[in-house]
Protein backbone atom coordinates (compact mmCIF):
# COMPACT_ATOMS: atom_id res chain seq x y z
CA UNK A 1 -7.26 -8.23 10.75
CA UNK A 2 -4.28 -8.98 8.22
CA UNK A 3 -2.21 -6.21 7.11
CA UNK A 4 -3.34 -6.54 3.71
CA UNK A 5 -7.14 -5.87 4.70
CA UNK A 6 -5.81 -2.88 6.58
CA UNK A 7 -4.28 -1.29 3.82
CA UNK A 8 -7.33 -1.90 1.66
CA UNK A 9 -9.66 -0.80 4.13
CA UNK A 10 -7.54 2.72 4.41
CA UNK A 11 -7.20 3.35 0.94
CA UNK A 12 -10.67 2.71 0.25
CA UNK A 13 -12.04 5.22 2.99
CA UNK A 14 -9.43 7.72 1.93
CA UNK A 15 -9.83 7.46 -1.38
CA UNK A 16 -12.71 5.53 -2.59
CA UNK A 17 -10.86 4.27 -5.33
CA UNK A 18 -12.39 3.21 -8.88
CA UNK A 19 -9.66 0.39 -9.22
CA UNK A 20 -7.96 -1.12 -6.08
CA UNK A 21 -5.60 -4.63 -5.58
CA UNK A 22 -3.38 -5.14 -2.68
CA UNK A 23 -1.33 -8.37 -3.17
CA UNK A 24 0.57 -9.45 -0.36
CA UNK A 25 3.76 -10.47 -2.17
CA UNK A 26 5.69 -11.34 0.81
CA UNK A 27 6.28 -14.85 -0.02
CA UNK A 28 8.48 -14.08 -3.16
CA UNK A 29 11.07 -12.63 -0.68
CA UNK A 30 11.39 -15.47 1.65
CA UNK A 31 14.86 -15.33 2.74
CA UNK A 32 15.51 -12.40 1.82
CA UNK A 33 15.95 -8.60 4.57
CA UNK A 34 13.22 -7.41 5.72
CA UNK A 35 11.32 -10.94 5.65
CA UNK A 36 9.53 -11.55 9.16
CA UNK A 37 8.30 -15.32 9.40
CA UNK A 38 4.63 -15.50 8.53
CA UNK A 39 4.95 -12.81 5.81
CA UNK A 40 2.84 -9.74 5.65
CA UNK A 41 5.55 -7.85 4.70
CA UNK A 42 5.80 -6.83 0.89
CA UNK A 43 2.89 -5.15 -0.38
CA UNK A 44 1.83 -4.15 -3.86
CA UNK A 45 -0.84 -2.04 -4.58
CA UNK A 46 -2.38 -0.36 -7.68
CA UNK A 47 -4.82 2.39 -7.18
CA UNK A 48 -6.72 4.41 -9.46
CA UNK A 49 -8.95 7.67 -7.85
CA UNK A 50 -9.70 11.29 -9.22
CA UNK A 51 -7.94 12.94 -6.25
CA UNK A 52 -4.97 11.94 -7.84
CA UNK A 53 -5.21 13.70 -11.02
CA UNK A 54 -3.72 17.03 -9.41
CA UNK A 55 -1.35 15.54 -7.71
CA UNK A 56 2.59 14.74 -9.19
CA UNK A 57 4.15 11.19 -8.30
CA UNK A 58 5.98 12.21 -5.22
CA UNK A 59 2.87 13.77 -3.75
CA UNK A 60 0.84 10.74 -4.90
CA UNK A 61 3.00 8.75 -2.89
CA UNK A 62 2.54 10.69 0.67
CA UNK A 63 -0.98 10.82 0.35
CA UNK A 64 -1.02 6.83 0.38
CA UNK A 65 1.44 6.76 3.04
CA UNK A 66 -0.38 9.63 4.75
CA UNK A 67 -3.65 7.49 4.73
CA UNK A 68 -1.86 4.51 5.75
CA UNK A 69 -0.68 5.88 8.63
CA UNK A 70 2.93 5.86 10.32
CA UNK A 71 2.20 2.60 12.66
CA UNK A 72 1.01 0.83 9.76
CA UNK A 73 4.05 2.01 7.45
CA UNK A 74 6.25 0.67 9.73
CA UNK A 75 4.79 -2.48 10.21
CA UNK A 76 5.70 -3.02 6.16
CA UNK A 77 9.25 -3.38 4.80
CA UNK A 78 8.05 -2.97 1.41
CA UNK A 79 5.66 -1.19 -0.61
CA UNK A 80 5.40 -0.85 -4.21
CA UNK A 81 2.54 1.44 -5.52
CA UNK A 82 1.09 2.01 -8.69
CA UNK A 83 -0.85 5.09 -9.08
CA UNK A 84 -3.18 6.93 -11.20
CA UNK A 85 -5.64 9.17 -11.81
């Protein structure tokens, strides 16, 4: 299973999200740190779900992290998220 279909599977069971995209946007950083051959390395994901709405950015961002797991986090040099509520 790709690392992008990981990530989406995660956040979906932790979340359910109403609005979810994971874009594997490893490609645009070819030759560039942190690029492994083959990619699956830069992530960008926008997700909207109600268990954000209590939640400030910082803790936003550990939840996601938190769902993704540490193994999975460090499989990924990048990760840009765009959350809401």
């Amino acid at each position: 299973m790709s690392r992008r279909q990981q990530i989406e599977d995660r956040l979906r069971d932790a979340f359910a999200p109403e609005r979810l995209e994971v874009v594997d946007d490893s490609e645009s950083h070819r030759g560039h740190s942190g690029y492994p051959e083959g990619g699956e390395s830069h992530f960008n994901v926008a997700i909207r779900a109600p268990q954000f709405k209590e939640m400030n950015r910082l803790a936003r961002h550990r939840a996601i992290h938190a769902a993704l797991g540490p193994q999975l986090m460090a499989e990924i040099h990048a990760l840009a998220i765009d959350v809401s509520a």
